[in-house]
Protein backbone atom coordinates (compact mmCIF):
# COMPACT_ATOMS: atom_id res chain seq x y z
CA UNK A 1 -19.79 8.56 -3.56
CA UNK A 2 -18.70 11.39 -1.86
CA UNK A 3 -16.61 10.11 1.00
CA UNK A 4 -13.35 8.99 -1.29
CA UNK A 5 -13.57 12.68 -2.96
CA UNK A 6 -13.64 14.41 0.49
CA UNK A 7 -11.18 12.03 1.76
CA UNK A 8 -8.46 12.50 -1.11
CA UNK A 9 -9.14 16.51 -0.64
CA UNK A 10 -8.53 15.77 3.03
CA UNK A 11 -5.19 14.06 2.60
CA UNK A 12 -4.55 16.99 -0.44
CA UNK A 13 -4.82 19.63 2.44
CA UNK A 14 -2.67 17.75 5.04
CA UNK A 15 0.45 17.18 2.88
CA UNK A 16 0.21 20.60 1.70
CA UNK A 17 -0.40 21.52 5.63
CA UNK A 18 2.82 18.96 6.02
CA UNK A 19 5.05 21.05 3.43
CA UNK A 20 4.55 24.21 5.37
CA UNK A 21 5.40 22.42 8.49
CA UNK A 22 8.48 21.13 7.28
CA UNK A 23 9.68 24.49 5.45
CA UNK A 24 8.76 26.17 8.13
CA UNK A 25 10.87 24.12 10.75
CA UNK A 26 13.63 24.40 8.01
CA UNK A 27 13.20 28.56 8.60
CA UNK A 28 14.10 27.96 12.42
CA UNK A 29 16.95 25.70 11.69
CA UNK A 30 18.53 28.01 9.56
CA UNK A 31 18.24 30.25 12.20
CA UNK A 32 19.73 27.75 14.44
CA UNK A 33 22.67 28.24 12.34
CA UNK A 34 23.42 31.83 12.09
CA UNK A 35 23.15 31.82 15.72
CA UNK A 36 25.48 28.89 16.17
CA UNK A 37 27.98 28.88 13.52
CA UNK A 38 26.44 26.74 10.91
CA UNK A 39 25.42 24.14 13.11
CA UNK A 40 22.63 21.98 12.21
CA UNK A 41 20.94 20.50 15.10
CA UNK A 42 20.40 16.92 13.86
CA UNK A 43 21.04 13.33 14.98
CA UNK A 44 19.08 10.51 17.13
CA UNK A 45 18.61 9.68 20.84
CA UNK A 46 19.83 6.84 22.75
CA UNK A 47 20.91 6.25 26.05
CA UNK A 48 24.85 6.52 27.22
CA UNK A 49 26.68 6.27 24.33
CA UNK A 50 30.27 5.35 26.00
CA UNK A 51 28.93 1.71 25.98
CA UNK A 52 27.80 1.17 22.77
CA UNK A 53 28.61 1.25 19.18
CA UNK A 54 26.87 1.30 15.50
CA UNK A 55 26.64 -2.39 15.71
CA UNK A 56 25.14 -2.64 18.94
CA UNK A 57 22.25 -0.03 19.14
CA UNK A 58 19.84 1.39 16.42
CA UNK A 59 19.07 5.11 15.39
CA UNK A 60 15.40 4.79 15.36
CA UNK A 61 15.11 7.74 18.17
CA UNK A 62 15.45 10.75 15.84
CA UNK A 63 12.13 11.94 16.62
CA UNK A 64 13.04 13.26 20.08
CA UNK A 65 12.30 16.35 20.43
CA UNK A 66 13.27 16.10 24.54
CA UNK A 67 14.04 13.23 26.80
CA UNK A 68 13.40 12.72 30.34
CA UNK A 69 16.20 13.70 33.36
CA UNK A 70 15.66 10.82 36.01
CA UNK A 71 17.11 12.02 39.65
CA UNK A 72 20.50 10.18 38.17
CA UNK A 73 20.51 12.28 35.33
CA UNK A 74 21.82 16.09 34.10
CA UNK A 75 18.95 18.24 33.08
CA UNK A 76 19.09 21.92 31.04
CA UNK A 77 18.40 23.79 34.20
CA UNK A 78 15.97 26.30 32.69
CA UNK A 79 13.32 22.93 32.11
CA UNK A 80 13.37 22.41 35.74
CA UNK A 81 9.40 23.24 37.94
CA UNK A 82 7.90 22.54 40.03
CA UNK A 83 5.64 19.93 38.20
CA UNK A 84 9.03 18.48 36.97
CA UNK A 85 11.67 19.11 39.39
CA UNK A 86 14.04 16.83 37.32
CA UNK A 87 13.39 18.56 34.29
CA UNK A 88 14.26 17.30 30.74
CA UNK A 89 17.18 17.28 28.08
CA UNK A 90 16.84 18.97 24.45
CA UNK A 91 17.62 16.57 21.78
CA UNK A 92 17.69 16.97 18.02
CA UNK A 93 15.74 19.43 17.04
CA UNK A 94 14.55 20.06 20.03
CA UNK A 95 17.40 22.60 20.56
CA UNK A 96 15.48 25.48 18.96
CA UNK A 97 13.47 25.71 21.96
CA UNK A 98 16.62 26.46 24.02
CA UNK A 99 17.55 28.67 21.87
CA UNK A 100 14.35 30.66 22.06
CA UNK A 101 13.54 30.04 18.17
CA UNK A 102 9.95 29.27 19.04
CA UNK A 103 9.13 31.71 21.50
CA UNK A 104 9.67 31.43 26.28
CA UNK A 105 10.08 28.14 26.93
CA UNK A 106 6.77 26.29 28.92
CA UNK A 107 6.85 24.51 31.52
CA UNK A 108 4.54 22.07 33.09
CA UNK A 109 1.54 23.71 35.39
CA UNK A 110 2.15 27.66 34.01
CA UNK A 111 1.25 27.15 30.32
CA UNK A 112 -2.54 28.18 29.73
CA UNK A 113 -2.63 26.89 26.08
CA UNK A 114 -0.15 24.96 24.28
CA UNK A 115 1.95 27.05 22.24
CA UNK A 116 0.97 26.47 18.80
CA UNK A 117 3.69 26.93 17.34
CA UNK A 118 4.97 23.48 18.69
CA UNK A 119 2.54 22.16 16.04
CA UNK A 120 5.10 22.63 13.55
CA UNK A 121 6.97 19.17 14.75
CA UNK A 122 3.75 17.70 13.75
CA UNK A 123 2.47 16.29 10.29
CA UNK A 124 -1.39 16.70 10.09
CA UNK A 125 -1.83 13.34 9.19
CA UNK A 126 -0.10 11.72 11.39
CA UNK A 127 -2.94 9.59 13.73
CA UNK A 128 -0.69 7.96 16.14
CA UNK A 129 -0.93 9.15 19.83
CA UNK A 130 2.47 8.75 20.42
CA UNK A 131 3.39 10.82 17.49
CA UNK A 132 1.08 13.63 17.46
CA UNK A 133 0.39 16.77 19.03
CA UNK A 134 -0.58 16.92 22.72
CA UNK A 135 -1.75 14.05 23.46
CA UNK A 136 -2.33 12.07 26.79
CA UNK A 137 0.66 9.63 25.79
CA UNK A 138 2.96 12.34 24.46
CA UNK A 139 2.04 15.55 26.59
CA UNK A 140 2.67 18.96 25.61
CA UNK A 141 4.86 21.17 26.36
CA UNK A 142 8.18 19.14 25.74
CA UNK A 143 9.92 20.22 29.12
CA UNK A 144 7.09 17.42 30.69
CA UNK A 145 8.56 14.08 32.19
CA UNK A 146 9.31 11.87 30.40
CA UNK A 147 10.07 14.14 27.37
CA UNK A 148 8.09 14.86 23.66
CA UNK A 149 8.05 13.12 20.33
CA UNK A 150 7.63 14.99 17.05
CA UNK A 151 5.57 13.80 14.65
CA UNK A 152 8.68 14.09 12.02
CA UNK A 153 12.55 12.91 12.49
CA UNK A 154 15.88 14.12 11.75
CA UNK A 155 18.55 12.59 9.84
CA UNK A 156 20.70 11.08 12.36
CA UNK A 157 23.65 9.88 9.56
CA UNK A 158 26.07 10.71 7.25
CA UNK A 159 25.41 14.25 8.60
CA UNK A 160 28.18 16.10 5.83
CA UNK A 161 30.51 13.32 5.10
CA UNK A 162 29.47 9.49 4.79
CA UNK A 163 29.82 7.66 8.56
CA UNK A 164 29.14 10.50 10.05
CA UNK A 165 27.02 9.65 13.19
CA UNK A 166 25.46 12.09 15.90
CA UNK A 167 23.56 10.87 19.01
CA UNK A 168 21.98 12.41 22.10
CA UNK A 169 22.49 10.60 25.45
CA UNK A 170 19.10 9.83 26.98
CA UNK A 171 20.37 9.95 30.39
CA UNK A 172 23.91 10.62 31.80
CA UNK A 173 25.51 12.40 34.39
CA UNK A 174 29.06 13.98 35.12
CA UNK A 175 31.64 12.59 35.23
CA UNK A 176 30.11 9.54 33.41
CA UNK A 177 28.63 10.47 30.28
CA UNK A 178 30.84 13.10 29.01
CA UNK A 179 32.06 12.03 25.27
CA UNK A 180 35.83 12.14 25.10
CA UNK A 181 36.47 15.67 24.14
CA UNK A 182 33.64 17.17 25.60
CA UNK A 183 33.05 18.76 28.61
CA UNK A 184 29.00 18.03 29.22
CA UNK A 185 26.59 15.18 29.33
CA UNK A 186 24.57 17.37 27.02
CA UNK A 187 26.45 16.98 24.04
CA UNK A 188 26.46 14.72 21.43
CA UNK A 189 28.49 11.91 20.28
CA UNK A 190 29.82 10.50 17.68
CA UNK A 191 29.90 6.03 17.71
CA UNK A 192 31.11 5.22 14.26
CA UNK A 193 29.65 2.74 11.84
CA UNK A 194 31.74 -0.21 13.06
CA UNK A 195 29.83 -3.46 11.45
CA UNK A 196 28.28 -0.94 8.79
CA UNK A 197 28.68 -2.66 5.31
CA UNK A 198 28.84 1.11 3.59
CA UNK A 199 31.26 3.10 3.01
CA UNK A 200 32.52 5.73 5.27
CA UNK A 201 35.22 8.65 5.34
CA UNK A 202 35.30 8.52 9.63
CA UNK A 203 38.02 6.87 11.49
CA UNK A 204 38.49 5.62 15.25
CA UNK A 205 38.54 6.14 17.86
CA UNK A 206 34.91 5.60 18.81
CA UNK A 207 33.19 6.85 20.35
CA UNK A 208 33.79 10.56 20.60
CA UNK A 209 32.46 14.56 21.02
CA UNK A 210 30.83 14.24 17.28
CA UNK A 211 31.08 17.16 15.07
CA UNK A 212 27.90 19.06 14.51
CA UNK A 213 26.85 18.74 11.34
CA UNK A 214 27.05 22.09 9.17
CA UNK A 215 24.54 23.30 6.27
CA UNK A 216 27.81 24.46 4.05
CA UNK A 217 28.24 20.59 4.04
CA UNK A 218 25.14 19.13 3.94
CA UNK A 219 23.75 21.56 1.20
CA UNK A 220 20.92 20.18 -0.71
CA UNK A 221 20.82 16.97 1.51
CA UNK A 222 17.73 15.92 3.26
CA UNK A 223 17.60 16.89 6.95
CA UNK A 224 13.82 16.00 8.04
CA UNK A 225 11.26 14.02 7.07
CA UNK A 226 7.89 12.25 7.94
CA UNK A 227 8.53 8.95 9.93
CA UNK A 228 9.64 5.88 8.00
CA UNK A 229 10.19 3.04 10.78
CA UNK A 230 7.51 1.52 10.29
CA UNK A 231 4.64 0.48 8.17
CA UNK A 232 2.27 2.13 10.98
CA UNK A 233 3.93 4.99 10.65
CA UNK A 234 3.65 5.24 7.11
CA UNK A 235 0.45 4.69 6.92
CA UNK A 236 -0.21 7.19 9.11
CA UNK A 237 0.87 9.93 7.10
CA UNK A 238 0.74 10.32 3.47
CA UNK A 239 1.41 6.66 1.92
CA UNK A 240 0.25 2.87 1.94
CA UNK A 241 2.70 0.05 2.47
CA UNK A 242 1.76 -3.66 4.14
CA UNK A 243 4.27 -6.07 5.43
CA UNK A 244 5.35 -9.08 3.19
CA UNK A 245 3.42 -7.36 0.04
CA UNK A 246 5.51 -7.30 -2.68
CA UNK A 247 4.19 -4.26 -4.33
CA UNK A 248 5.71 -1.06 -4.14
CA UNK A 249 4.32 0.78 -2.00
CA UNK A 250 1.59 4.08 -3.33
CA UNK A 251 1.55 7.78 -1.67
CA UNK A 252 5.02 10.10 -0.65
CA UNK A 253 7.11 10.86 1.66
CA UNK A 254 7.56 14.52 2.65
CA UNK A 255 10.82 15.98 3.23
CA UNK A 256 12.72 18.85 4.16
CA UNK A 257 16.22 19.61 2.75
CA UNK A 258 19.29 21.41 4.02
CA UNK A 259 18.66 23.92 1.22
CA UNK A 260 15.46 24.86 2.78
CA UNK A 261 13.12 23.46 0.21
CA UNK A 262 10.03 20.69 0.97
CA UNK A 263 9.41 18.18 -1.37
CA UNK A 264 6.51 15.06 -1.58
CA UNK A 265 8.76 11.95 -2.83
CA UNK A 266 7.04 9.06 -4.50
CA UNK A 267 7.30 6.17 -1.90
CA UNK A 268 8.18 4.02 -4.73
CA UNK A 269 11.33 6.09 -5.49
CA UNK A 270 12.72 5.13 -2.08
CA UNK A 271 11.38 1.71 -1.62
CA UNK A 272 14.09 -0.69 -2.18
CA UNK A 273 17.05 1.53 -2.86
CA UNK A 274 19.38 -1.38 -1.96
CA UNK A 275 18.21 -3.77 -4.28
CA UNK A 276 17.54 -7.25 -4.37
CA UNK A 277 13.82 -9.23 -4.23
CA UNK A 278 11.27 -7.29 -2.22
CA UNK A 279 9.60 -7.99 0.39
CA UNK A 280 12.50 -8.99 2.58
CA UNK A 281 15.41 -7.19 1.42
CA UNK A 282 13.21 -3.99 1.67
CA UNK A 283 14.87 -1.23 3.49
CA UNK A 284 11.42 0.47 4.31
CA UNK A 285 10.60 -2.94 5.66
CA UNK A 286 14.08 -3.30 7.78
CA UNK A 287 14.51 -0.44 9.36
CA UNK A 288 11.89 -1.46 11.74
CA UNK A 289 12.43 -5.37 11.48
CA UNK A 290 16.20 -6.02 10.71
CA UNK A 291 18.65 -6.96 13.47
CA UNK A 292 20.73 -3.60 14.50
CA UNK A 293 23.25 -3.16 11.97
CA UNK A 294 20.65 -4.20 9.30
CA UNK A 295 18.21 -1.50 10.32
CA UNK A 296 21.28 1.13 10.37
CA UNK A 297 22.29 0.49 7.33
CA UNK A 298 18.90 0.35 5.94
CA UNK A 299 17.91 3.91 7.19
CA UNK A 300 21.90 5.17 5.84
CA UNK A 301 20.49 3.50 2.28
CA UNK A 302 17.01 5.18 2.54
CA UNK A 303 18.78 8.73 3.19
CA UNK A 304 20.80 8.41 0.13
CA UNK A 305 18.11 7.77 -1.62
CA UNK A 306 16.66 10.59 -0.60
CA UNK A 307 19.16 12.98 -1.33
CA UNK A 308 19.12 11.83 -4.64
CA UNK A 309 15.65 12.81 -5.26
């Protein structure tokens, strides 16, 4: 009788645990701003943007918090040791570490102890290896090879005005790579929402140096949030969702907005924001299983909704 009471007091303690996390993240990004003109560092990861568009990729990445630098690749030079002589490339909101928010930066072989302040990228919940803290299949500290996932992701769309994109190149180097405009491999791009049945106030040509999105646009918009994906995911942290069940789904979502605050959403207010007969017109259910523009569009839908909240 006692195991569903400690179990629900369990899951009590980790969103609340998950709320701090998130505001406190939220802290550092603001930070990130008044350091860097406004910029919010947002957006997803794939790999080199000058060949594909919206239509042809999807923006599931956004949990990046670095990527690995292959021996073809440009690394920031201060990830570079001797146990990773390529080193790695910041992504998302991954650039507070480069920006010394969250303390030196580690590298591989010197670090005693994790710095535990990295477990802020983290939601206690979350079980899966390749989403939690310091494990074997997602190593800590993020300058490792082969780079770190957070246990949370950023908004990679509509960052301040609708169609507006922002992704990280997983591995480029000069002169290829460079977005039109730009002048480095390390910074981000914006590809458009060609094929994207939503609106959009962005315009050609595609892709291009994107715009980093600003927190005197985005205002009370949400900016991070525990993983939606997939129904693993979900499960993993604070809700309960099963493929092809046509019940909405029980438990929240957590989420940090531009205006610093943390809120636990309903997973039923988000569930099928675009309408239609669940389960297969479910954006929660295509954003891991529809075909690229579908899962896009799906994630652009589930933001919204968010925002709304």
């Amino acid at each position: 009788m006692l195991l569903p009471v400690l179990s629900k007091a369990r899951e009590a303690a980790n969103r609340t645990a998950c709320l701090s996390n998130l505001r406190q993240l939220g802290n550092l990004m603001r930070m990130y701003g008044v350091q860097y003109k406004d910029c919010c560092p947002l957006g997803t990861s794939i790999g080199n943007p000058s060949g594909v568009a919206y239509n042809a990729t999807n923006l599931l990445l956004s949990y990046q918090i670095s990527r690995t630098a292959g021996s073809g690749s440009e690394a920031d030079s201060d990830t570079k040791s001797a146990s990773n002589p390529n080193g790695i490339r910041w992504q998302q909101f991954g650039l507070l570490f480069p920006a010394r928010l969250l303390g030196p930066i580690e590298l591989p072989g010197q670090s005693k102890a994790p710095n535990p302040m990295g477990k802020i990228f983290y939601c206690p919940s979350q079980t899966d290896s390749i989403n939690a803290f310091n494990y074997p299949s997602n190593d800590w500290p993020p300058t490792n090879t082969g780079g770190v996932r957070a246990g949370y992701w950023c908004r990679p769309c509509d960052l301040g005005h609708l169609g507006q994109m922002m992704v990280w190149s997983q591995s480029t180097k000069p002169p290829t790579g460079i977005p039109p405009g730009g002048h480095s491999v390390l910074e981000p791009w914006d590809i458009g929402t060609a094929g994207s049945t939503l609106p959009s106030e962005q315009s050609g040509p595609f892709p291009r140096l994107a715009d980093f999105a600003k927190f005197s646009h985005l205002k009370d918009k949400g900016i991070v949030s525990d993983l939606f994906w997939s129904y693993d995911r979900i499960n993993d942290e604070h809700g309960h969702i099963l493929p092809g069940d046509s019940r909405p789904p029980t438990g929240v979502l957590n989420v940090l907005y531009a205006n610093g605050a943390a809120k636990s959403i309903p997973l039923s207010n988000i569930y099928n924001p675009s309408g239609g007969a669940p389960p297969s017109n479910t954006d929660l259910y295509l954003v891991a299983n529809g075909g690229n523009v579908a899962k896009n569009d799906a994630m652009r839908r589930i933001w919204f909704a968010i925002d709304k909240q």
